[in-house]
C-alpha atoms as a PDB file:
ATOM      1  CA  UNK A   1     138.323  44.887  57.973  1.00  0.00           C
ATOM      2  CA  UNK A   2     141.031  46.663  59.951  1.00  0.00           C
ATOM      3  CA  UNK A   3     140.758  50.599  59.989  1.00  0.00           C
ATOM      4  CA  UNK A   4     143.144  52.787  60.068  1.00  0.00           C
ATOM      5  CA  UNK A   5     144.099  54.823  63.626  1.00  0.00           C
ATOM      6  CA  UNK A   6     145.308  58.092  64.446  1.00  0.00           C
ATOM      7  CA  UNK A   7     146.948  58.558  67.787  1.00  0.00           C
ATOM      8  CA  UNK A   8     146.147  62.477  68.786  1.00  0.00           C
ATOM      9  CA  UNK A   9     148.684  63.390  71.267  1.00  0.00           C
ATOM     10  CA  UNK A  10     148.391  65.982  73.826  1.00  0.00           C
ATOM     11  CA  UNK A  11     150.717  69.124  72.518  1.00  0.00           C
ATOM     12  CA  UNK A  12     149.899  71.095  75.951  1.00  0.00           C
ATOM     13  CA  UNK A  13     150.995  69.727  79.419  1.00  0.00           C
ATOM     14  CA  UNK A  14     149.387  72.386  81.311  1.00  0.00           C
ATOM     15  CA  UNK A  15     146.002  72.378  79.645  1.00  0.00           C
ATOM     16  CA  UNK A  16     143.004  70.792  82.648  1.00  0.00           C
ATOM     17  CA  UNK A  17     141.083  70.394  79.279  1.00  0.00           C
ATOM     18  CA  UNK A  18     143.203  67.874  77.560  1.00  0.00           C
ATOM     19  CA  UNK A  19     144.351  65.980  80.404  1.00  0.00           C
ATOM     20  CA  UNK A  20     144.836  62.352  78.544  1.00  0.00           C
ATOM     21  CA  UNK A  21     147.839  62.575  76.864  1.00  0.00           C
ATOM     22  CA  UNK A  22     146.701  60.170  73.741  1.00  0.00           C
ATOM     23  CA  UNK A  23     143.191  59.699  71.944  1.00  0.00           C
ATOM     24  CA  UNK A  24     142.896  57.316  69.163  1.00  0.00           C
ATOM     25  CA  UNK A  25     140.410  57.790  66.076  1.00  0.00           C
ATOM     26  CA  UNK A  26     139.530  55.187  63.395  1.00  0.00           C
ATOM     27  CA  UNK A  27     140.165  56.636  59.533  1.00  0.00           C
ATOM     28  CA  UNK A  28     137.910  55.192  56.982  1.00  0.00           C
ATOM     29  CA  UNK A  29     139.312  52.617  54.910  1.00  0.00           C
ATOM     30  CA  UNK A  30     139.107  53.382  51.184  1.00  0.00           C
ATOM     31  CA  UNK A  31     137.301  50.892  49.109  1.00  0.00           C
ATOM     32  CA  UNK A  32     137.746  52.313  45.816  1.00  0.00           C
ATOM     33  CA  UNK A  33     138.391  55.528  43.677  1.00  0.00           C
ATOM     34  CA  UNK A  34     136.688  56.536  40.719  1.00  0.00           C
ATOM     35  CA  UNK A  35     136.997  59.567  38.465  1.00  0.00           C
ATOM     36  CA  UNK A  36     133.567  61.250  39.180  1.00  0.00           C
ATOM     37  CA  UNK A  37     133.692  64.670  36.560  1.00  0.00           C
ATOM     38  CA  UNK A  38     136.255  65.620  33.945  1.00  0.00           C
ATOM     39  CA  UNK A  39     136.339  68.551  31.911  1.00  0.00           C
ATOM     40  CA  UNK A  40     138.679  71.271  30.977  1.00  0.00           C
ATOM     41  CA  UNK A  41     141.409  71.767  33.869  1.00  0.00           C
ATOM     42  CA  UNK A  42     138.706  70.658  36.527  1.00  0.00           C
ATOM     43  CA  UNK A  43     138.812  66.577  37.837  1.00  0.00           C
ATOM     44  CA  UNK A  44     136.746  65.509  40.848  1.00  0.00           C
ATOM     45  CA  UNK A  45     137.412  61.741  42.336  1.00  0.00           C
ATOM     46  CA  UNK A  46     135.111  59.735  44.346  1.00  0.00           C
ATOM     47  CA  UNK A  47     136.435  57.629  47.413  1.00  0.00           C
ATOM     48  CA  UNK A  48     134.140  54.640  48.684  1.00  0.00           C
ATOM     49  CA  UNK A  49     134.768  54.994  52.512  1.00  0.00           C
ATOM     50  CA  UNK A  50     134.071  52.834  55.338  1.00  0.00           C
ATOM     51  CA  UNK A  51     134.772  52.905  58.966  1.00  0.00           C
ATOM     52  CA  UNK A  52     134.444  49.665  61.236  1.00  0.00           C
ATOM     53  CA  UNK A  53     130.894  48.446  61.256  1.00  0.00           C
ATOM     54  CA  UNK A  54     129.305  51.633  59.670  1.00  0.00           C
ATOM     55  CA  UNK A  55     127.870  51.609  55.990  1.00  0.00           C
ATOM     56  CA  UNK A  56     130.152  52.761  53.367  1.00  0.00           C
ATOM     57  CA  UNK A  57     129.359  56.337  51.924  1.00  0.00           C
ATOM     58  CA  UNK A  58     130.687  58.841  48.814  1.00  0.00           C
ATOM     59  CA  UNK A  59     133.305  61.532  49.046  1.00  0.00           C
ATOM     60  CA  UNK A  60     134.519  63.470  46.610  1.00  0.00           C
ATOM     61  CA  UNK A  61     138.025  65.375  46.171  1.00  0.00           C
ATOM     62  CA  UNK A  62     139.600  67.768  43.594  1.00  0.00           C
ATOM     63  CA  UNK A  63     142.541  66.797  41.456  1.00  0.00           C
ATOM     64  CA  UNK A  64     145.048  69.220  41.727  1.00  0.00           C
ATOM     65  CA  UNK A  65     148.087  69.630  41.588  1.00  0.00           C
ATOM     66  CA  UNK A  66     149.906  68.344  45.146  1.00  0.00           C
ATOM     67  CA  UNK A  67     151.555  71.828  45.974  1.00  0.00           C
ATOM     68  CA  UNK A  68     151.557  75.244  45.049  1.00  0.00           C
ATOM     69  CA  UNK A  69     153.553  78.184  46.083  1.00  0.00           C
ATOM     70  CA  UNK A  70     152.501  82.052  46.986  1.00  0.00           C
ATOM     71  CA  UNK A  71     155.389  84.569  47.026  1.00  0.00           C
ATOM     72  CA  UNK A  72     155.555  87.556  49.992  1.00  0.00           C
ATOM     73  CA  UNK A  73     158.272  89.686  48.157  1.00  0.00           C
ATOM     74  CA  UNK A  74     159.567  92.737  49.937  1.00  0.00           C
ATOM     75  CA  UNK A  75     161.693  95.493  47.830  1.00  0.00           C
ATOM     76  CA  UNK A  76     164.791  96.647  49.309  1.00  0.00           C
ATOM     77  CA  UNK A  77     162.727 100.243  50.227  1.00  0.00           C
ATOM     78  CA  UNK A  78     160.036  97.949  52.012  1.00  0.00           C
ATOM     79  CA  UNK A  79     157.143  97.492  49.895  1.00  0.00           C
ATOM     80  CA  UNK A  80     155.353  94.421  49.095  1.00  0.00           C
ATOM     81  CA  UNK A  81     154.534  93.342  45.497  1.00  0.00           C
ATOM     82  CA  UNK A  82     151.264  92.625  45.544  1.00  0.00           C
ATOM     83  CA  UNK A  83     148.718  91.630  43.141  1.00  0.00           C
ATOM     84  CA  UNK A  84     145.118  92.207  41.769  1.00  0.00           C
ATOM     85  CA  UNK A  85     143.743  89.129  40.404  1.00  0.00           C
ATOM     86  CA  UNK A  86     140.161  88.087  39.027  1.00  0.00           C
ATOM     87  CA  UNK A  87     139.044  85.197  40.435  1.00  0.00           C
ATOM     88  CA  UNK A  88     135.700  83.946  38.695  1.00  0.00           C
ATOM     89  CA  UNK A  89     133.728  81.727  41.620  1.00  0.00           C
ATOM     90  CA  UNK A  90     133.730  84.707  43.248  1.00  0.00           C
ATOM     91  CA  UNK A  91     132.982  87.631  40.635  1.00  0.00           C
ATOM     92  CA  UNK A  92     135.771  89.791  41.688  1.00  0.00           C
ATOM     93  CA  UNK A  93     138.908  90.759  41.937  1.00  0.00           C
ATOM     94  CA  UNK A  94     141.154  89.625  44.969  1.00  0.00           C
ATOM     95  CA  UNK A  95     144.125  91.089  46.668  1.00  0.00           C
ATOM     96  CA  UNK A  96     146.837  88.737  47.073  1.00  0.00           C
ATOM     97  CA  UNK A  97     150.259  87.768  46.464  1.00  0.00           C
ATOM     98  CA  UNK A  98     152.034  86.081  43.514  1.00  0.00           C
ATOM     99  CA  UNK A  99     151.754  82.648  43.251  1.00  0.00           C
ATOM    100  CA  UNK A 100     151.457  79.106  41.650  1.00  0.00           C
ATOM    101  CA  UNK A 101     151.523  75.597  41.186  1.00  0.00           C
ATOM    102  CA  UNK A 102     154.424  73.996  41.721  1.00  0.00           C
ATOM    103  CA  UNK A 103     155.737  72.187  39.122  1.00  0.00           C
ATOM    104  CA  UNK A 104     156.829  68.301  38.854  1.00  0.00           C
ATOM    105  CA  UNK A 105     160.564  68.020  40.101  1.00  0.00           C
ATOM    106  CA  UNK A 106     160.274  71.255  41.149  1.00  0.00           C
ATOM    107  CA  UNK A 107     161.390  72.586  44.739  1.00  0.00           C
ATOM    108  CA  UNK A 108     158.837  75.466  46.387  1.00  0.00           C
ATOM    109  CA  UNK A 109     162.321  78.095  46.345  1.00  0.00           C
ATOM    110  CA  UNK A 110     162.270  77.500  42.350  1.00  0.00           C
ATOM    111  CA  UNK A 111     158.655  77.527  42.140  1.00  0.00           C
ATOM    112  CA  UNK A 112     158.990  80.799  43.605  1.00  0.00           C
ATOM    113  CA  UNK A 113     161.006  82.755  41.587  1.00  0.00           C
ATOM    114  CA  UNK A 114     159.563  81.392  38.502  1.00  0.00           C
ATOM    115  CA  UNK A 115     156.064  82.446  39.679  1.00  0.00           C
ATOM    116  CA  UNK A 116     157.237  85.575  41.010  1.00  0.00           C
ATOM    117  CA  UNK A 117     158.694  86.970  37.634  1.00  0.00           C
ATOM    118  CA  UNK A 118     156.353  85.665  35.685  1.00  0.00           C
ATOM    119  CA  UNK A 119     153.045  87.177  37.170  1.00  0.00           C
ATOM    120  CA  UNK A 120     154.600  90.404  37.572  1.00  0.00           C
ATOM    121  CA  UNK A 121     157.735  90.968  36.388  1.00  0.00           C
ATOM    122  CA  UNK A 122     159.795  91.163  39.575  1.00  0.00           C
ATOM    123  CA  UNK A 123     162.754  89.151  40.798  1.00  0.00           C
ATOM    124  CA  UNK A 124     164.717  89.281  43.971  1.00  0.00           C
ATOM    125  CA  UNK A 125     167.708  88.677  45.759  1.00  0.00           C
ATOM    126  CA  UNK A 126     167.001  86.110  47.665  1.00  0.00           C
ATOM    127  CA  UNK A 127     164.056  83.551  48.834  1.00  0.00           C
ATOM    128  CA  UNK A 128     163.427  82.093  51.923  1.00  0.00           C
ATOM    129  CA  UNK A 129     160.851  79.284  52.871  1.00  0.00           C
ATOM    130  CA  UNK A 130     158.632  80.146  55.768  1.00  0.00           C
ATOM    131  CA  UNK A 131     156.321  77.795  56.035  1.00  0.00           C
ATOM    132  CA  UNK A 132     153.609  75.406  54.593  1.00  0.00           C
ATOM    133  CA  UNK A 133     149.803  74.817  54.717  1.00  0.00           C
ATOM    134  CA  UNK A 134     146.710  72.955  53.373  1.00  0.00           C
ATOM    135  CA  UNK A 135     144.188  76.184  52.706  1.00  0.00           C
ATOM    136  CA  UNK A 136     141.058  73.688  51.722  1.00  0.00           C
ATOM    137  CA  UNK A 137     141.641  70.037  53.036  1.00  0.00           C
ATOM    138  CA  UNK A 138     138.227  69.362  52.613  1.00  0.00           C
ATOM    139  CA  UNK A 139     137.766  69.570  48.898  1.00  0.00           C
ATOM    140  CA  UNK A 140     142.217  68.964  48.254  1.00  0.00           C
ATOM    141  CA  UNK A 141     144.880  67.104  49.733  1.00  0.00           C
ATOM    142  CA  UNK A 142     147.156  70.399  47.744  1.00  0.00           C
ATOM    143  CA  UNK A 143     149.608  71.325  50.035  1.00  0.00           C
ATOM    144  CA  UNK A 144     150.674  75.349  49.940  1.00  0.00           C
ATOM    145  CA  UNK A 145     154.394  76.587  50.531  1.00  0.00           C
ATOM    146  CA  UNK A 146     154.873  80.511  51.917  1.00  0.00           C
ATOM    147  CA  UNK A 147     158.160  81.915  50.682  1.00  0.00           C
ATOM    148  CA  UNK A 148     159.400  85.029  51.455  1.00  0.00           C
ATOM    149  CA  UNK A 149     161.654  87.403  48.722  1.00  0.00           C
ATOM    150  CA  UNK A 150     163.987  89.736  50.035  1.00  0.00           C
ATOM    151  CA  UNK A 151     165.234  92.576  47.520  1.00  0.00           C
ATOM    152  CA  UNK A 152     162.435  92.137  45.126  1.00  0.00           C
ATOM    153  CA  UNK A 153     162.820  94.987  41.927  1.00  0.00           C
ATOM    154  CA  UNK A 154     161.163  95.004  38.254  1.00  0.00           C
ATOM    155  CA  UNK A 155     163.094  92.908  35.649  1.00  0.00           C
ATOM    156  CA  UNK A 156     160.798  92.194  32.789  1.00  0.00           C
ATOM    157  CA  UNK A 157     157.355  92.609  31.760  1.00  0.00           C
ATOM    158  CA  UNK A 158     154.994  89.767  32.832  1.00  0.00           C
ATOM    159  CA  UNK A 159     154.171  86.410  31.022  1.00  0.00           C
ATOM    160  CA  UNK A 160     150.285  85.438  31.989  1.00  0.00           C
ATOM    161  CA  UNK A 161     148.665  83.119  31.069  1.00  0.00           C
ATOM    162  CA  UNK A 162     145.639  83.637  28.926  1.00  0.00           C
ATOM    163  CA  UNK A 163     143.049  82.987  31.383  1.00  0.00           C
ATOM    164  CA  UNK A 164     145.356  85.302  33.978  1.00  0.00           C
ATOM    165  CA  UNK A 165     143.733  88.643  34.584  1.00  0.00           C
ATOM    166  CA  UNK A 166     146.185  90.830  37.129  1.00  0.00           C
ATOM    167  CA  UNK A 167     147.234  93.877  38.165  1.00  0.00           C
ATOM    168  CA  UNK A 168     150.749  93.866  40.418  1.00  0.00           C
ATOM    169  CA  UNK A 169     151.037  97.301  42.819  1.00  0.00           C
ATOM    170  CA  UNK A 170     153.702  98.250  45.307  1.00  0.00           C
ATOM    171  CA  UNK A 171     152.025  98.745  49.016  1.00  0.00           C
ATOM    172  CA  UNK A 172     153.781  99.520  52.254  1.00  0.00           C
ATOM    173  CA  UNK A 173     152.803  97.446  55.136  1.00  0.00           C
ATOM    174  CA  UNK A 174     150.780 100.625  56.609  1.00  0.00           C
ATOM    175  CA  UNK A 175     148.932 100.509  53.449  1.00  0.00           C
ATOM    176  CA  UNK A 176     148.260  96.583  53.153  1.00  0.00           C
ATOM    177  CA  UNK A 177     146.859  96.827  56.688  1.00  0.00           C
ATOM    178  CA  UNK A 178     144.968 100.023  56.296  1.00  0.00           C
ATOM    179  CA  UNK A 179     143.190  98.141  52.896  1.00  0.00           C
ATOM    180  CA  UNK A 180     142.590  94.478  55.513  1.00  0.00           C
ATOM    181  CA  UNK A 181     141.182  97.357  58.094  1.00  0.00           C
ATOM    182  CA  UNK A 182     138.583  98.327  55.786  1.00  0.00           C
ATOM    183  CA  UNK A 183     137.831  95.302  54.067  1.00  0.00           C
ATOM    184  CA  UNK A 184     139.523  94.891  50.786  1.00  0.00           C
ATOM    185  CA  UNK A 185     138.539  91.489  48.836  1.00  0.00           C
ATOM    186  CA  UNK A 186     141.446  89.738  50.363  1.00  0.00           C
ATOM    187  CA  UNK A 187     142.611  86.217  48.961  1.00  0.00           C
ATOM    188  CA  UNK A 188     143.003  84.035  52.365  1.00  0.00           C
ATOM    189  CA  UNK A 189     146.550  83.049  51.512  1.00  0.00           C
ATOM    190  CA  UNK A 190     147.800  86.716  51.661  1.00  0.00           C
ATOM    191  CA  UNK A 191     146.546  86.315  55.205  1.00  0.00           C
ATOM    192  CA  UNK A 192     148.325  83.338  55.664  1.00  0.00           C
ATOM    193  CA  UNK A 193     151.470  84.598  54.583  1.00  0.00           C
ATOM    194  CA  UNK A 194     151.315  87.209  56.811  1.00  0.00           C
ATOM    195  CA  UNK A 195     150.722  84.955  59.699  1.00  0.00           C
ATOM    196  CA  UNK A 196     154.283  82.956  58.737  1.00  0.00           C
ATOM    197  CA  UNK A 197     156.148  86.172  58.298  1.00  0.00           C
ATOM    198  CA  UNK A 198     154.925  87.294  61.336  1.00  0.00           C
ATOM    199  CA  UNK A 199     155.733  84.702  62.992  1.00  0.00           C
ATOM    200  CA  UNK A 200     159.392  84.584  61.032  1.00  0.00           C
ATOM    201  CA  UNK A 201     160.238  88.228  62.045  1.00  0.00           C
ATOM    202  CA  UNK A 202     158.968  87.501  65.777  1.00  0.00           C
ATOM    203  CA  UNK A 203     161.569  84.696  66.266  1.00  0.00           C
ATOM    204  CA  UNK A 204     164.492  86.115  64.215  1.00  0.00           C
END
């Protein structure tokens, strides 16, 4: 049996720490999947892995959905649309931006402004992609696109889902870093998001 390799390559030519320029790792080889737990919207799969002369052992993966989408929308006076969401695992509610799973033929722009208006209500004038992620590759392969909204203003009331319990507020940037500073419940995506605008405004 033949594994798999995975040439790392050296990003930094300066760095005395990383001085070979390519390092090769074996990826297990996947004997079989299996569907380990079903119920409700919640599917776990089990991989049989091996790597070269080891002995084969279990992991297991959510089924998601392969992408998702979470919306920074800015109105045209400067304040983010944020929301207030209950998430169960962890008993509270979270601070975070608008967003979803994308859906089948569906590109992350679209996904977007669907998910945008229908969590709270607001469209905008225009969307911009700034970047993606994976925010838990151990557990799910889901892949996570940060768009940014430009001209974002209230167009209709929301349509949640049943299970959907959220609150959408207007904050100013002072604000939203005033409520990080003291340790609001923050979803880690809103962070992320952050990070690619920041990073969008730095090299525009």
């Amino acid at each position: 049996m033949k594994p798999n390799v995975y040439i790392f390559k050296n990003c930094t030519k300066n760095n005395s720490f990383m001085q070979n320029s390519k390092k090769t790792f074996a990826i297990p080889f996947v004997e079989e999947t299996t569907l380990a737990f079903e119920e409700s919207f919640i599917k776990i799969k089990r991989d049989r892995l091996r790597l070269a002369h080891e002995d084969p052992y279990s992991y297991y993966t959510l089924i998601t959905p392969p992408q998702a989408v979470v919306v920074l929308a800015r109105t045209a006076d400067g304040y983010y649309v944020l929301n207030e969401e209950y998430r169960h695992p962890t008993k509270k509610m979270l601070l975070c931006f608008p967003g979803g799973f994308i859906d089948d033929n569906e590109n992350p722009l679209a996904a977007a402004k669907r998910e945008l208006e229908e969590e709270t209500g607001y469209t905008a004038e225009s969307f911009h992609l700034l970047g993606s992620a994976y925010p838990y590759p151990g557990i799910s392969g889901q892949k996570t696109f940060y768009v940014k909204a430009l001209g974002a203003k209230f167009n209709t009331s929301p349509r949640l889902e049943p299970s959907e319990i959220i609150q959408t507020r207007l904050c100013s940037f002072d604000q939203l870093k005033e409520m990080i500073s003291k340790n609001a419940e923050l979803d880690g995506t809103l962070c992320t998001a952050l990070f690619f605008n920041s990073l969008s405004e730095s090299t525009s």
